[in-house]
C-alpha atoms as a PDB file:
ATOM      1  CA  UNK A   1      18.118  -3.384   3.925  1.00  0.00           C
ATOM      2  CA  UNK A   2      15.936  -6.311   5.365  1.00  0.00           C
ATOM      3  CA  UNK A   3      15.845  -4.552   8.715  1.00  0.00           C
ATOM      4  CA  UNK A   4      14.802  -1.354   7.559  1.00  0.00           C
ATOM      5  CA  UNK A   5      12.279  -2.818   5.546  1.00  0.00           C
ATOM      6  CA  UNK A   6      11.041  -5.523   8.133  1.00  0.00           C
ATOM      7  CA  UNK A   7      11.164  -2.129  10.373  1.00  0.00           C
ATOM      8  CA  UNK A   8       8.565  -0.342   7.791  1.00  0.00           C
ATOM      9  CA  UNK A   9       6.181  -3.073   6.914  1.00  0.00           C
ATOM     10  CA  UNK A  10       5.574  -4.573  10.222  1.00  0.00           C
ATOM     11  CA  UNK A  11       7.129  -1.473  12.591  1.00  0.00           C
ATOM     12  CA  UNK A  12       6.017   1.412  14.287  1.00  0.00           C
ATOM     13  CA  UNK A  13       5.835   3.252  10.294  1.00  0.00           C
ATOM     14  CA  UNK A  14       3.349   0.520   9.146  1.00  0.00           C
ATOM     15  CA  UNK A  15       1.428   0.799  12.173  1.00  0.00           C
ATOM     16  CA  UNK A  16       0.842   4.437  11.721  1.00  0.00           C
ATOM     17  CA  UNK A  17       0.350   4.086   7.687  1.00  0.00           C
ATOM     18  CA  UNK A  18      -2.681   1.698   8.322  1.00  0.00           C
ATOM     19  CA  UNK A  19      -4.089   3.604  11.261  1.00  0.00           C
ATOM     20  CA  UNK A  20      -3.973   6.387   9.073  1.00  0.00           C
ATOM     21  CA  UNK A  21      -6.136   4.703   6.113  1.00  0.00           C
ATOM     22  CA  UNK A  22      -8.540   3.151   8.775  1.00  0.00           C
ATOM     23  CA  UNK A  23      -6.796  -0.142   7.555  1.00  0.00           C
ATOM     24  CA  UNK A  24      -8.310   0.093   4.732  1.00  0.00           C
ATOM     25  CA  UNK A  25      -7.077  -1.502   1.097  1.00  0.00           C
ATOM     26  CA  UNK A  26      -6.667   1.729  -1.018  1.00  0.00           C
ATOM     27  CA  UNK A  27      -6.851  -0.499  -4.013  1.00  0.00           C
ATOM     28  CA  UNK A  28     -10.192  -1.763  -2.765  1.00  0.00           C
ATOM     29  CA  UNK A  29     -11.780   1.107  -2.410  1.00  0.00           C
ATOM     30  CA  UNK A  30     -10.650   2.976  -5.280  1.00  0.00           C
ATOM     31  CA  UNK A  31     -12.339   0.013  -7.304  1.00  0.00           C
ATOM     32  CA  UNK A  32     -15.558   0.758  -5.466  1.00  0.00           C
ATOM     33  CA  UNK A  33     -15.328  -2.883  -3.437  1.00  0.00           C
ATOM     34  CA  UNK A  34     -15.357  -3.148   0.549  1.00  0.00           C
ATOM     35  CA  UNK A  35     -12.052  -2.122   1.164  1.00  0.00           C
ATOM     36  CA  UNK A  36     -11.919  -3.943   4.953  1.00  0.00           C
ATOM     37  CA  UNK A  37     -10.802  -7.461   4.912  1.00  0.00           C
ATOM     38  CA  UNK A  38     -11.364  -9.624   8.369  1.00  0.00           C
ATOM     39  CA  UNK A  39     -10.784  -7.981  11.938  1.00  0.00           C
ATOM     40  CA  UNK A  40      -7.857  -9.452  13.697  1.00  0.00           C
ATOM     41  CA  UNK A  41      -8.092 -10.703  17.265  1.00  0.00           C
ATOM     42  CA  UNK A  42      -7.018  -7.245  18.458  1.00  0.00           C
ATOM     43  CA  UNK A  43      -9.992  -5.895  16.907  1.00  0.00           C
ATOM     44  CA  UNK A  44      -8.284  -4.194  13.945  1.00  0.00           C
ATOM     45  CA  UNK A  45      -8.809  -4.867  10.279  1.00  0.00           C
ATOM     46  CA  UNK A  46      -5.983  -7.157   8.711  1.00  0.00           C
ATOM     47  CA  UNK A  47      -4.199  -5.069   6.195  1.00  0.00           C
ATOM     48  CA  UNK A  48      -0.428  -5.193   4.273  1.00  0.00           C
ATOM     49  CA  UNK A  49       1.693  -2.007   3.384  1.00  0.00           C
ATOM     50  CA  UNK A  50       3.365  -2.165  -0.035  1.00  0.00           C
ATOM     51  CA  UNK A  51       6.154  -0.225  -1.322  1.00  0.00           C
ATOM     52  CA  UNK A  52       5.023   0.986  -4.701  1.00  0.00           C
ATOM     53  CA  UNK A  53       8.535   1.166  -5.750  1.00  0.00           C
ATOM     54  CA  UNK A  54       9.934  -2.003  -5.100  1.00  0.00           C
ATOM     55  CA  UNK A  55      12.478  -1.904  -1.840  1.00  0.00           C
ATOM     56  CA  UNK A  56      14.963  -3.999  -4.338  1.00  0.00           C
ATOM     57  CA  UNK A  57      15.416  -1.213  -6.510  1.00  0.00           C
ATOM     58  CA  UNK A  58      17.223   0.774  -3.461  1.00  0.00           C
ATOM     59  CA  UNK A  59      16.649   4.157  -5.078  1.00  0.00           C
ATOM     60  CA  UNK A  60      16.121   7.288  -2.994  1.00  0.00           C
ATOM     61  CA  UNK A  61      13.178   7.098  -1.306  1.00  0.00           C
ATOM     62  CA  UNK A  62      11.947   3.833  -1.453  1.00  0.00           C
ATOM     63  CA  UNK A  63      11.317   3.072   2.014  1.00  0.00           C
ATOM     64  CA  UNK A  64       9.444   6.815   2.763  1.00  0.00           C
ATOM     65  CA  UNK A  65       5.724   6.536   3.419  1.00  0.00           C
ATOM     66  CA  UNK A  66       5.490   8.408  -0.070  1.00  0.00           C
ATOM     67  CA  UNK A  67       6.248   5.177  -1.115  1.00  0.00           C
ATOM     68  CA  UNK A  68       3.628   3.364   0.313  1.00  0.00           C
ATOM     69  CA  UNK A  69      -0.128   2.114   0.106  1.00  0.00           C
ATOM     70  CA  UNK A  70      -2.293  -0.215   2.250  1.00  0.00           C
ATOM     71  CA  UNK A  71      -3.397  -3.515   0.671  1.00  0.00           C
ATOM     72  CA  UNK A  72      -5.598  -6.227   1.169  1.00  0.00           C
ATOM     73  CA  UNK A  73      -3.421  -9.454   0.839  1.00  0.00           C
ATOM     74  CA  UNK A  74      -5.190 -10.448  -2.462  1.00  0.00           C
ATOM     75  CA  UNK A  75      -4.193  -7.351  -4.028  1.00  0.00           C
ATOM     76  CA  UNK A  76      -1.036  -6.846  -2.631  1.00  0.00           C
ATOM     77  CA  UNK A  77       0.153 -10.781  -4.347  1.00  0.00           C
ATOM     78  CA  UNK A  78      -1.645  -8.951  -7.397  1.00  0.00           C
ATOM     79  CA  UNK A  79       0.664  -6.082  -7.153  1.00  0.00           C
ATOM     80  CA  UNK A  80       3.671  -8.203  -7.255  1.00  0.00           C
ATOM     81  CA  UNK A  81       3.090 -10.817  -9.723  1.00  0.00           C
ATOM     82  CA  UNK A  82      -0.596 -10.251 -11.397  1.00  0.00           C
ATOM     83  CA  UNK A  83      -1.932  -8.029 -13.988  1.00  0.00           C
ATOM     84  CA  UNK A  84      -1.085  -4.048 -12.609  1.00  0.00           C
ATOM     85  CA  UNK A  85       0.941  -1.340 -14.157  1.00  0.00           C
ATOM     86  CA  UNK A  86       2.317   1.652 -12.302  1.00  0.00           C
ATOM     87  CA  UNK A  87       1.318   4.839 -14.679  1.00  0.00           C
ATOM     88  CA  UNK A  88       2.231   8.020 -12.281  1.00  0.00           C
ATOM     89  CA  UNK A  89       4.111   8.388  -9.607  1.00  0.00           C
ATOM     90  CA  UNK A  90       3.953  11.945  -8.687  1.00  0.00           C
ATOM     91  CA  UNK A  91       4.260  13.670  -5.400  1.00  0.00           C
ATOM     92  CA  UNK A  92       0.629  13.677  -4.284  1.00  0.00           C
ATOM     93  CA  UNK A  93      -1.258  10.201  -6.121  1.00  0.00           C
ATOM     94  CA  UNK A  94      -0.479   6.992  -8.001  1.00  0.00           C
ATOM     95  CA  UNK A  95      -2.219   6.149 -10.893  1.00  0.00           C
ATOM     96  CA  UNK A  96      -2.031   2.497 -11.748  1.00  0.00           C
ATOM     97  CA  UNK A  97      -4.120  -0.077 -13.878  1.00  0.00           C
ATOM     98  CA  UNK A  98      -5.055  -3.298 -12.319  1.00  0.00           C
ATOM     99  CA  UNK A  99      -7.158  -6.198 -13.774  1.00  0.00           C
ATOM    100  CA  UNK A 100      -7.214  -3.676 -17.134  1.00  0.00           C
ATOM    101  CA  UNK A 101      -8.993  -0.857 -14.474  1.00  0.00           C
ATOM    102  CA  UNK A 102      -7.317   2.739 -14.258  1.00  0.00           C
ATOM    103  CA  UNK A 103      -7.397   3.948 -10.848  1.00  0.00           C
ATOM    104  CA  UNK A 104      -5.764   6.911  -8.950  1.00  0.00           C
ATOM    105  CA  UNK A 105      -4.755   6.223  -5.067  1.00  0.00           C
ATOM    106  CA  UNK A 106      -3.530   9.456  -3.281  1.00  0.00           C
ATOM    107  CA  UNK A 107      -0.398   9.434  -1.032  1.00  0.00           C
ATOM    108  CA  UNK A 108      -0.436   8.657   2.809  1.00  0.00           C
ATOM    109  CA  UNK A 109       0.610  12.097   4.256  1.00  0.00           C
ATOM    110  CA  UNK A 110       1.463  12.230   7.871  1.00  0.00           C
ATOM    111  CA  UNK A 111       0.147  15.309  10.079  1.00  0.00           C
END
């Protein structure tokens, strides 16, 4: 389990997840703030996957990029132990509430 999920948050599937939001913080931007954090040495933005559904759980799916969202790191420590609420989790969007906000992120589909 910690290999498969080291594998997806700082592998090849995380790699692709952020390139795919333009390493942007899904939570940011839904809120209407600047969703890029600071750009990395490399030149990219710094951003964090999360799993939505907590790896721990080890239900089906849980490690598919269905399961996953880009983060800043302030949100993503707010995700785990702050104030946010998972409403929906349907196949294409989750709908949460953080800091008392309702917001709807949709799913990271691959092409």
């Amino acid at each position: 389990k910690q290999r498969i999920s080291s594998f997806i948050e700082r592998g090849s599937i995380a790699n692709k997840v952020k390139k795919l939001t333009n390493y942007k913080c899904l939570v940011c931007e839904a809120l209407g703030q600047n969703p890029h954090s600071f750009i990395k040495t490399n030149g990219d933005y710094y951003i964090e996957t999360h799993h939505v559904e907590p790896v721990s759980t080890l239900k089906i799916g849980v490690l598919s990029i269905a399961n996953l969202m880009t983060v800043c790191a302030n949100h993503h420590r707010q995700l785990h132990y702050g104030n946010s609420t998972i409403l929906e989790d349907t196949e294409k969007h989750f709908k949460l509430t953080i800091d008392e906000e309702t917001i709807i992120i949709k799913k990271i589909k691959i092409s």
